[in-house]
Protein backbone atom coordinates (compact mmCIF):
# COMPACT_ATOMS: atom_id res chain seq x y z
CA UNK A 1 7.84 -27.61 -43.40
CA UNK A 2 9.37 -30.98 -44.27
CA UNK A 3 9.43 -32.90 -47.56
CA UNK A 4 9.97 -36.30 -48.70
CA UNK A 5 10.25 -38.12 -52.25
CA UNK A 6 7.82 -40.98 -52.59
CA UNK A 7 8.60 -43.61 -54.58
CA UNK A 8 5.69 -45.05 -56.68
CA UNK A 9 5.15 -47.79 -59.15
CA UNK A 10 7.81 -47.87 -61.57
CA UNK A 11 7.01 -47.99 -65.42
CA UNK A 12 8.76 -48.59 -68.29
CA UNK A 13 8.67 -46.62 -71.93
CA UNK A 14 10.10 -46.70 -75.49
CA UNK A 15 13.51 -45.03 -74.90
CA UNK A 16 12.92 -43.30 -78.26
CA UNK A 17 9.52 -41.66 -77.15
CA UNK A 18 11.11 -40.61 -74.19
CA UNK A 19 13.80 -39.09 -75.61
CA UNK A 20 12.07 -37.65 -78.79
CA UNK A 21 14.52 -36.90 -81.73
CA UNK A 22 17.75 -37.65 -79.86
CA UNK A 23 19.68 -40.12 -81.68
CA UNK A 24 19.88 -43.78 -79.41
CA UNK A 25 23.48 -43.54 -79.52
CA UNK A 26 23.40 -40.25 -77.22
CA UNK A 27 20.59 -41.03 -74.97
CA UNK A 28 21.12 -44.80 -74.58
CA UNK A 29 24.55 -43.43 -72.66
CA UNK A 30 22.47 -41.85 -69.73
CA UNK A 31 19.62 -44.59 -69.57
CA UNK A 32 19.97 -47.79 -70.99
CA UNK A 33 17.29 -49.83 -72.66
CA UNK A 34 15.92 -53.18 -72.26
CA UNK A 35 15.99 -55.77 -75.45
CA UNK A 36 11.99 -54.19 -76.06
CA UNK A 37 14.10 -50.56 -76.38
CA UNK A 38 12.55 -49.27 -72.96
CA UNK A 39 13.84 -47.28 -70.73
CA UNK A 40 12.95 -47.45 -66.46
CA UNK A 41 11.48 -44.16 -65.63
CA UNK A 42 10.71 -43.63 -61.88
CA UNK A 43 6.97 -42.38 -60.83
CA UNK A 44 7.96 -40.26 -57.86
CA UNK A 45 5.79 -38.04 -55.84
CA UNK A 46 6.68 -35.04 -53.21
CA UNK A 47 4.95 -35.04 -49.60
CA UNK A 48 5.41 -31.38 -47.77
CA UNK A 49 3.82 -31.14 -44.62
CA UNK A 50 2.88 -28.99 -42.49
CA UNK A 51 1.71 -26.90 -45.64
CA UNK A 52 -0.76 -24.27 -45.12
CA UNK A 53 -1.31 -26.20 -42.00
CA UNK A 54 -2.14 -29.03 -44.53
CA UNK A 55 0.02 -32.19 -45.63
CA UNK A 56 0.09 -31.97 -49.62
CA UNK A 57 1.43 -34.45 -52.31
CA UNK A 58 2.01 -33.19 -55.16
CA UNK A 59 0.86 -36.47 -57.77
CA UNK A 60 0.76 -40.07 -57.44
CA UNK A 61 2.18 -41.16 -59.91
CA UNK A 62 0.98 -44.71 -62.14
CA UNK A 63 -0.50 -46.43 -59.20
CA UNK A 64 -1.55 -50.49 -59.99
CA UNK A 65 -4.78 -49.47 -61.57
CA UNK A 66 -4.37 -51.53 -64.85
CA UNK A 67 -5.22 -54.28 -65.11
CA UNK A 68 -2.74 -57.65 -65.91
CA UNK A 69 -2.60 -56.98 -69.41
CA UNK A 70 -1.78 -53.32 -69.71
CA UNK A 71 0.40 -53.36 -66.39
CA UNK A 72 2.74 -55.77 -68.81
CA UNK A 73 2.55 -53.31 -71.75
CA UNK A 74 3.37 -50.39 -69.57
CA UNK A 75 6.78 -52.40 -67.96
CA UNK A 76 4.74 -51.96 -64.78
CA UNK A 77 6.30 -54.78 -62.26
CA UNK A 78 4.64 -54.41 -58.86
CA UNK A 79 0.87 -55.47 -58.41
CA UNK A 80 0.72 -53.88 -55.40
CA UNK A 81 0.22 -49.79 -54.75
CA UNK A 82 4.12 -48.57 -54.14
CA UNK A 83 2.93 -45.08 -53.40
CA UNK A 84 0.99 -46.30 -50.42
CA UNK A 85 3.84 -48.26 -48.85
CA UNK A 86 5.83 -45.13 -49.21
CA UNK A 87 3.61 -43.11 -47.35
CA UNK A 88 3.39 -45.83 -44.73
CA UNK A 89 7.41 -45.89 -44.53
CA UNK A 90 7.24 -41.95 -43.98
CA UNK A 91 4.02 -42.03 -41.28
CA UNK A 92 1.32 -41.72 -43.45
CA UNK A 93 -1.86 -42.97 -44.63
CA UNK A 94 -3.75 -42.07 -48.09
CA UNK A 95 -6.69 -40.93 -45.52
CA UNK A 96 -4.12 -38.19 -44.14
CA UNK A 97 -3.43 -36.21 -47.42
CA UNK A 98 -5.43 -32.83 -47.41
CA UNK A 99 -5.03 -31.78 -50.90
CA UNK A 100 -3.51 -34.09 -54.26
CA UNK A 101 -1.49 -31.46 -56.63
CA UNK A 102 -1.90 -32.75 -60.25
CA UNK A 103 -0.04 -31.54 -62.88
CA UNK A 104 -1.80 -33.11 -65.48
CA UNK A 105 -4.27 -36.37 -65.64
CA UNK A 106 -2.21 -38.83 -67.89
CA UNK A 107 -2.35 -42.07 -66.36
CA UNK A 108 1.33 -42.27 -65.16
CA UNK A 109 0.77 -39.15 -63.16
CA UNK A 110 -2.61 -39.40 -62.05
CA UNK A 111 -3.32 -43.30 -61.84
CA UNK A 112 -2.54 -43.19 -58.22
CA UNK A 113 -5.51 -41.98 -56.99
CA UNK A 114 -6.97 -45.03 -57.77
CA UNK A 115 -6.97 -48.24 -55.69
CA UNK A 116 -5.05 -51.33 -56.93
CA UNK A 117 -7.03 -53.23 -59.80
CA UNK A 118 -9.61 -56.17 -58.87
CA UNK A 119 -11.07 -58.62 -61.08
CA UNK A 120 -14.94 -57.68 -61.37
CA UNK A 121 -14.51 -54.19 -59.32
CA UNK A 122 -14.73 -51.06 -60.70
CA UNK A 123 -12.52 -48.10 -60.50
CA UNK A 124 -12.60 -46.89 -56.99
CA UNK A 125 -10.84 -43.41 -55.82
CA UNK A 126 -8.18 -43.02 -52.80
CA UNK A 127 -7.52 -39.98 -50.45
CA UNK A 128 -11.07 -39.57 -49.92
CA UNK A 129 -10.26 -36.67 -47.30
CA UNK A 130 -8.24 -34.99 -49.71
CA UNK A 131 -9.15 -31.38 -52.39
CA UNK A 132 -7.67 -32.65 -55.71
CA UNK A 133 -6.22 -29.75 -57.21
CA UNK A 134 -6.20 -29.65 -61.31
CA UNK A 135 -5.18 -26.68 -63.79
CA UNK A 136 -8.73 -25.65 -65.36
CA UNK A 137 -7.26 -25.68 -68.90
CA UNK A 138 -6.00 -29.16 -68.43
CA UNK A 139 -9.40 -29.98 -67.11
CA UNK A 140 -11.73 -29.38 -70.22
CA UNK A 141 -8.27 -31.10 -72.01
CA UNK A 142 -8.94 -34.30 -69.83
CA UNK A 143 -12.69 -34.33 -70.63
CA UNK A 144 -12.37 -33.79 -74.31
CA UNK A 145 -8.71 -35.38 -75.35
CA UNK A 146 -7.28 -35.20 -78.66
CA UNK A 147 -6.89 -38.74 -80.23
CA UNK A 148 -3.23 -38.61 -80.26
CA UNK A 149 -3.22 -38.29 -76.57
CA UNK A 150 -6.72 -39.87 -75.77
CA UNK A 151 -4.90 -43.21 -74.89
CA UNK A 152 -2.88 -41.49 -72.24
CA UNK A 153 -6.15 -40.18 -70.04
CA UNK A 154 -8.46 -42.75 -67.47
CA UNK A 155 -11.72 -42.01 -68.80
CA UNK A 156 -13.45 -42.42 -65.88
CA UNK A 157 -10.94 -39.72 -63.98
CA UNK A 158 -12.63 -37.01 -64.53
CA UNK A 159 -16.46 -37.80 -63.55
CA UNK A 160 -14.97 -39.58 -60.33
CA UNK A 161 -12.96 -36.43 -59.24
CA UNK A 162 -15.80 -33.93 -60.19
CA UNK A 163 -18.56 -36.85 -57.94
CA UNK A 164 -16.24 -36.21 -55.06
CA UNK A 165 -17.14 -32.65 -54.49
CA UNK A 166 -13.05 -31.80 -53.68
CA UNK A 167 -12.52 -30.63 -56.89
CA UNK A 168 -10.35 -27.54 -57.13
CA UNK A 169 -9.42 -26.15 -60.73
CA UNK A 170 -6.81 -23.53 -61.00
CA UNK A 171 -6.95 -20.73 -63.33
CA UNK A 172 -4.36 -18.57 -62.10
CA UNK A 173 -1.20 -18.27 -59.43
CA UNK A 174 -2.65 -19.51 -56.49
CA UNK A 175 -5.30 -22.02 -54.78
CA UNK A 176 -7.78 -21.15 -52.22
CA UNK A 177 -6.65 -24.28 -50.65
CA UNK A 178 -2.97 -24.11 -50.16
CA UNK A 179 -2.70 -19.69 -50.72
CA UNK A 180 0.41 -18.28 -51.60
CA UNK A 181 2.36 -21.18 -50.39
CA UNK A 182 2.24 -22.49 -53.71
CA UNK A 183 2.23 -20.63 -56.84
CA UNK A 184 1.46 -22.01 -59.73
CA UNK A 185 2.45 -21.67 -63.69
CA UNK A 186 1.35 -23.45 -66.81
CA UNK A 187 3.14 -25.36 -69.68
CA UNK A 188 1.32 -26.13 -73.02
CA UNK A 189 4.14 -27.77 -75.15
CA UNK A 190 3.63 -31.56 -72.99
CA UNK A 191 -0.08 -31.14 -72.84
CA UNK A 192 -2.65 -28.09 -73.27
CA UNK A 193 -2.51 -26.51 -69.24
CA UNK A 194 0.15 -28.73 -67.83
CA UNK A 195 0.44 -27.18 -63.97
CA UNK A 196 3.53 -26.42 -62.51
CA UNK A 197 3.37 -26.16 -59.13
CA UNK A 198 6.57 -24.16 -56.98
CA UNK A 199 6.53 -24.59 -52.96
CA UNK A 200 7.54 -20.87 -52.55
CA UNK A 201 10.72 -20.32 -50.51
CA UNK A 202 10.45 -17.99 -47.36
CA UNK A 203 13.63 -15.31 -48.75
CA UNK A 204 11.75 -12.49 -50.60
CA UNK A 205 13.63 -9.83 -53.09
CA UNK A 206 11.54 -7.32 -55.03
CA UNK A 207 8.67 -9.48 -54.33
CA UNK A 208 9.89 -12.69 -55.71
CA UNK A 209 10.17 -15.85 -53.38
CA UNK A 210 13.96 -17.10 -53.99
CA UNK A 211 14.47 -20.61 -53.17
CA UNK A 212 11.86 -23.04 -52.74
CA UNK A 213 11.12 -26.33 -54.80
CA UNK A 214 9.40 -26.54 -58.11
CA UNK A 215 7.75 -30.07 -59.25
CA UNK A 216 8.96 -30.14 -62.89
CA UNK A 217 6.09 -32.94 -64.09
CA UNK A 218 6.48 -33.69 -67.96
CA UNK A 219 8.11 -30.37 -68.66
CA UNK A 220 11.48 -31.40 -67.72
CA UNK A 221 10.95 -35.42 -66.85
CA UNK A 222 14.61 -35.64 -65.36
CA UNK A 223 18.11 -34.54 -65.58
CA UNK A 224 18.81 -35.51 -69.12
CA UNK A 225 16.03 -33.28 -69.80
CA UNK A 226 17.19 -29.98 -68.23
CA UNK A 227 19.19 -29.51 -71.62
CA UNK A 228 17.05 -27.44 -73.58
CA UNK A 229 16.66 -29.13 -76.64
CA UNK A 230 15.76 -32.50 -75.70
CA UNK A 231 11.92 -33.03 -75.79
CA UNK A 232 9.94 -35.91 -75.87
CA UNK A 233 7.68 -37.99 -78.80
CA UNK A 234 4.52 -37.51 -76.22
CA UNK A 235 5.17 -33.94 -76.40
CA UNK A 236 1.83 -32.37 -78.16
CA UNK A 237 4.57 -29.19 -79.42
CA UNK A 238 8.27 -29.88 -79.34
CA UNK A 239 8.85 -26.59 -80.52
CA UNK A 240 6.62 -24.74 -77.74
CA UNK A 241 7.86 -26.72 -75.16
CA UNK A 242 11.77 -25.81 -76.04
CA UNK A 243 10.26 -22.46 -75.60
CA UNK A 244 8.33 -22.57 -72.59
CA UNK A 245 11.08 -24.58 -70.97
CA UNK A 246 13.71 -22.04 -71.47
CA UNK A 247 11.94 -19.47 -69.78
CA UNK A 248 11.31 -21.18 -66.73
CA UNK A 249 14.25 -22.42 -66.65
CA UNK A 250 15.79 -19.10 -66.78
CA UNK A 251 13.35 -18.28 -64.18
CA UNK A 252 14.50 -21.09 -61.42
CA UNK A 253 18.17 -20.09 -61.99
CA UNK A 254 17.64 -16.57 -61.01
CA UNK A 255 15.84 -17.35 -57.92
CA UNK A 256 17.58 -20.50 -57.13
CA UNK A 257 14.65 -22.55 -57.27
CA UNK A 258 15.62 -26.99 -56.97
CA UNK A 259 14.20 -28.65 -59.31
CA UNK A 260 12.27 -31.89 -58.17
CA UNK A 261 11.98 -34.75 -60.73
CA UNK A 262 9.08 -37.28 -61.38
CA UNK A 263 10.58 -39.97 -64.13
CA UNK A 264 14.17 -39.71 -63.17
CA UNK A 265 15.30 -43.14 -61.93
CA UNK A 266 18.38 -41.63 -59.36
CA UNK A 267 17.86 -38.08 -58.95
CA UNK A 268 14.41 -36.50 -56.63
CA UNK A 269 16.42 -33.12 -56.47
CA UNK A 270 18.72 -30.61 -57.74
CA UNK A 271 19.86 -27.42 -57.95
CA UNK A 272 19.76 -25.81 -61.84
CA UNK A 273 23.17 -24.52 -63.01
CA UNK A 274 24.49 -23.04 -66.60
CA UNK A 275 28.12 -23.28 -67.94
CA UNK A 276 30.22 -21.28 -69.85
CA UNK A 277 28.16 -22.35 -73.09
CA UNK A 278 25.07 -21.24 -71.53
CA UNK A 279 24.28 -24.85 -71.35
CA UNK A 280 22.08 -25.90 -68.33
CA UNK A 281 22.83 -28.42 -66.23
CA UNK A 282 22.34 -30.08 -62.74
CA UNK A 283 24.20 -30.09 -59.28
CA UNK A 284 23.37 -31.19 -55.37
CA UNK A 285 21.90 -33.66 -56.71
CA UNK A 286 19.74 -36.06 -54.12
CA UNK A 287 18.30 -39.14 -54.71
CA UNK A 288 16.08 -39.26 -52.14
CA UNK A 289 14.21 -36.69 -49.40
CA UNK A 290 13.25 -38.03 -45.79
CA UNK A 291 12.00 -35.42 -44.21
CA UNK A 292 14.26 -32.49 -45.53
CA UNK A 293 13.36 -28.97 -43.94
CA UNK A 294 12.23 -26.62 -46.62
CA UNK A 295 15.23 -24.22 -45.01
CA UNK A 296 17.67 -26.81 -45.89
CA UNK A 297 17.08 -26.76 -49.48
């Protein structure tokens, strides 16, 4: 199995909402914000193929779904679909994905399955050979959103993905799609049912997979965010997600599990490490993968 980082269409966010309630004078060291106090946050996807005998991306990111107006409130520069080029620049076409992986259906994760806005067209949906594959929990969340996170959902997502008849929604570990290739674990501090999905490494003790490559969605953005107490404003429960986040964190670094980052602007990869302090923190990191054997990880 190989895997590559796919760049998508970059946004741009308040550097405060990103970075919750982390003073500007600490977090404005790592990324630093525009004279509108945003920050650039990457919208990276992972490609792993042959998967299951399947070639899997695991989200696709913002896309160039809005339309003029809201692609200038959302810092979003290219009109054209990024994701797309990237999978041309790695040998692939949308039509060749078997199954999308989504951890969640905010717009900046999901809005990728869309095709680029058109003046008078509607909403039209991409990787039309593809199972989307959605946490269940995250699902009835999408339908019914709350109305501090309603602005952050495409209404139309939902009935589009269920009209396609490749709907998949996860309740547990695994998919009947992709097996135990992938196991999967929730998050409910970003967003109720947020889906963490793990490409399980091949080196098994006491039944574990060791290794392997975890796609960290909204639960850990980036690298500034692998230190425990940093959360963001869009977080529904800062408190559950410091929580939740320590466990699996605790969880990666005993089986060695890399860490793969959506919203970090220089870092796709890493490996999870913990100081002295007990203070975790990142190393190995790469910016980029082009077609990077699972075994090399």
């Amino acid at each position: 199995m190989k895997l590559w980082s796919l760049n998508g269409n970059w946004q741009q966010l308040d550097g405060g909402a990103m970075f919750g309630n982390a003073p500007r004078t600490m977090w404005e060291k790592w990324t630093p914000p525009d004279e509108h106090n945003r920050i650039r946050l990457a919208c990276r996807a992972l490609l792993a193929s042959p998967l299951q005998g399947k070639t899997v991306l695991f989200e696709t990111g913002v896309g160039a779904f809005f339309e003029p107006k809201l692609r200038q409130r959302y810092g979003i520069a290219e009109d054209r679909h990024v994701l797309l080029d990237s999978l041309h620049e790695a040998g692939f076409s949308h039509e060749d994905i078997d199954a999308v992986v989504l951890s969640h259906l905010h717009f900046d994760h999901a809005g990728g399955l869309l095709a680029p806005w058109e003046e008078g067209k509607p909403l039209s949906l991409l990787f039309p050979n593809a199972t989307y594959i959605v946490g269940r929990q995250h699902w009835q969340r999408a339908q019914h959103p709350h109305p501090r996170d309603r602005a952050s959902f495409i209404p139309e997502l939902p009935g589009m993905l269920q009209a396609s008849g490749r709907l998949e929604l996860i309740d547990g570990e695994y998919s009947a799609s992709l097996g135990e290739a992938v196991r999967f674990t929730f998050s409910h501090g970003h967003t109720p049912g947020l889906m963490l999905a793990e490409i399980r490494g091949e080196h098994i003790v006491d039944g574990q997979a060791h290794g392997g490559v975890v796609f960290c969605a909204d639960l850990i953005p980036g690298r500034f965010w692998v230190h425990v107490p940093i959360t963001m404003g869009y977080d529904r429960n800062a408190e559950l997600l410091v929580d939740e986040k320590s466990v699996f964190l605790e969880d990666c670094l005993a089986r060695d599990v890399r860490l793969f980052f959506t919203h970090d602007t220089d870092c796709a990869l890493a490996q999870l490490t913990r100081d002295d302090k007990g203070r975790f923190g990142v190393a190995q990191e790469l910016a980029a993968l082009q077609a990077l054997p699972l075994s090399d990880i």
